[in-house]
Protein backbone atom coordinates (compact mmCIF):
# COMPACT_ATOMS: atom_id res chain seq x y z
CA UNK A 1 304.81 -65.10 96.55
CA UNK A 2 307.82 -63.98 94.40
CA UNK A 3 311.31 -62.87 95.01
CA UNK A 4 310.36 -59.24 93.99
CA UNK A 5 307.16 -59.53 96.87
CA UNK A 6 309.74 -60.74 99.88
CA UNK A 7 312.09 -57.61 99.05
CA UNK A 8 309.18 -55.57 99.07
CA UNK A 9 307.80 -56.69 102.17
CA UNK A 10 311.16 -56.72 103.57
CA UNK A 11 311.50 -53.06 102.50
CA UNK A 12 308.42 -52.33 104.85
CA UNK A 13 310.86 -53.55 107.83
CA UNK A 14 314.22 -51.67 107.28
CA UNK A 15 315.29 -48.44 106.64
CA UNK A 16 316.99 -47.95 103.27
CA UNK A 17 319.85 -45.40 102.65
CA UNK A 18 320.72 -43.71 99.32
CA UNK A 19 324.28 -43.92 98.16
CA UNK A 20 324.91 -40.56 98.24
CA UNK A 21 323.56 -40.82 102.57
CA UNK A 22 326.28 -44.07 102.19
CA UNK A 23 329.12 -42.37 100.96
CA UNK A 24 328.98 -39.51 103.33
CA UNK A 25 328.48 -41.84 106.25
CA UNK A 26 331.80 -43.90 105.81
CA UNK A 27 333.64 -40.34 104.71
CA UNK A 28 332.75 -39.27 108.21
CA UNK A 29 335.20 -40.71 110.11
CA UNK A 30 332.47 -42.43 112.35
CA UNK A 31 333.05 -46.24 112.69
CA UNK A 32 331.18 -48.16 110.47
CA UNK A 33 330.56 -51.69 108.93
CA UNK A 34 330.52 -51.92 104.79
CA UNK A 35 328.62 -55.18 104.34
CA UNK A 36 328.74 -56.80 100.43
CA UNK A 37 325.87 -59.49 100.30
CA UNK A 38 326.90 -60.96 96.68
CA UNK A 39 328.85 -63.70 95.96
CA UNK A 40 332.46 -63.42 96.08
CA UNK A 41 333.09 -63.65 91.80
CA UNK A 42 330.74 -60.04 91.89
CA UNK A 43 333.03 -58.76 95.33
CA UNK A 44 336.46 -59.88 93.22
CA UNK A 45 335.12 -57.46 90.31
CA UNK A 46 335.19 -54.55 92.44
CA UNK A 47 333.23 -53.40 95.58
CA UNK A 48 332.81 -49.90 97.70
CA UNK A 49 336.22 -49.23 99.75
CA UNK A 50 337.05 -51.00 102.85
CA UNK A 51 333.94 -53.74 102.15
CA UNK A 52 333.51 -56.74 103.86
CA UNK A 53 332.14 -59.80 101.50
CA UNK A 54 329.90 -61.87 103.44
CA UNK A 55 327.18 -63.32 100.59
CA UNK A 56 323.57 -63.32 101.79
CA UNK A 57 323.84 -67.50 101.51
CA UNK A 58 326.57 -67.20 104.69
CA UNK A 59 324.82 -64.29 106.19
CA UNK A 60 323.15 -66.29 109.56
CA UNK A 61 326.34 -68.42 109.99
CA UNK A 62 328.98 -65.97 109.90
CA UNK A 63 327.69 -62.91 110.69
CA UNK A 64 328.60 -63.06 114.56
CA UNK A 65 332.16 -63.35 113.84
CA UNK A 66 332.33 -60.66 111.02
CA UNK A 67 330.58 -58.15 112.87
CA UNK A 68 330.39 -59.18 116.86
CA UNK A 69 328.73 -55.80 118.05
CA UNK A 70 325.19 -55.51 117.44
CA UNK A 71 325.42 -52.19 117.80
CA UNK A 72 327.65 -51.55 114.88
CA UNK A 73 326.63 -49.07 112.11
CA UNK A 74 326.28 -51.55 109.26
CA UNK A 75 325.59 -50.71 105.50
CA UNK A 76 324.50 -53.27 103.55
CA UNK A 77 324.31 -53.43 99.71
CA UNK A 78 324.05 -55.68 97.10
CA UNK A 79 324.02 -55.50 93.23
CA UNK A 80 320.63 -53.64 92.70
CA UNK A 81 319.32 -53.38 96.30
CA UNK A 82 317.32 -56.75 96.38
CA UNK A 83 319.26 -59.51 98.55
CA UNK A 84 320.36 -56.41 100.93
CA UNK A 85 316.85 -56.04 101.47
CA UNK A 86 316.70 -59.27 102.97
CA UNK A 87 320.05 -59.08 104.43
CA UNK A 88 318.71 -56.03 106.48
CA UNK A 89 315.93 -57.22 107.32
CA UNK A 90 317.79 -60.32 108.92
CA UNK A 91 320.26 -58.53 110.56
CA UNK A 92 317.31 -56.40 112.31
CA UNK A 93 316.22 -59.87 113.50
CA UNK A 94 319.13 -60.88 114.54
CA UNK A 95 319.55 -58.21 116.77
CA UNK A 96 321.72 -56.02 114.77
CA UNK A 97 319.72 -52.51 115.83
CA UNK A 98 321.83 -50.03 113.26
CA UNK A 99 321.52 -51.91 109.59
CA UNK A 100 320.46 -50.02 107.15
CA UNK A 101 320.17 -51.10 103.06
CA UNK A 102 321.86 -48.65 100.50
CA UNK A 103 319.30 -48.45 97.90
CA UNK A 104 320.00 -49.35 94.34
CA UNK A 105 323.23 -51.15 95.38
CA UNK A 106 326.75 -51.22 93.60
CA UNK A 107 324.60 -50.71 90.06
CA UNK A 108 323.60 -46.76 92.28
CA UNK A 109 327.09 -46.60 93.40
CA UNK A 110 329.19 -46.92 90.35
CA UNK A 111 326.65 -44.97 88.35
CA UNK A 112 326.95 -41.84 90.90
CA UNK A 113 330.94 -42.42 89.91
CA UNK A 114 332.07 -43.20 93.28
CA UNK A 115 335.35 -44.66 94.47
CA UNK A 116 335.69 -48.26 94.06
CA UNK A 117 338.14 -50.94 95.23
């Protein structure tokens, strides 16, 4: 099995949100969690406002204390979509019942010319 066949799989698992459903969702006022999966070097280059960097390598260890209500509307992204798969689909595991994926990841976001930090 390859990388590329676990995010795919993991895909079948989650529910996956496009950027522009992303953007709207933490323009609405509503309270919710901005989860960056990469490593910090990619977070320090820029990320989507008011993100969180917690790479997917950390994710089962320090997850708990980054985001302590499982009910919490979290979006998770990544570069291109891949290790947020995974992320996702871990969170949903973990108990975490409102995680969704942004497909395409920063690469969707900063193409569709949206604000950055």
């Amino acid at each position: 099995m390859t990388a590329t066949d676990f995010v795919n799989q993991a895909k079948k698992h989650i529910t996956e949100i496009t950027v522009a459903e992303a953007k709207a969702k933490i323009e609405s006022g509503q309270p919710v969690v901005v989860l960056d999966v990469r490593e910090p070097k990619e977070y320090k280059r820029g990320h989507l406002p008011k993100a969180v960097n917690l790479p997917r390598g950390l994710l089962e260890f320090k997850v708990t204390k980054v985001i302590p209500d499982k009910n919490a509307y979290v979006i998770v992204y990544c570069k291109s979509g891949g290790r947020s798969a995974l992320a996702t689909l871990t969170l949903k595991r973990m108990g975490y019942k409102n995680a969704v994926s942004m497909a395409g990841g920063w690469k969707a976001w900063v193409k569709a010319g949206y604000p950055v930090e």
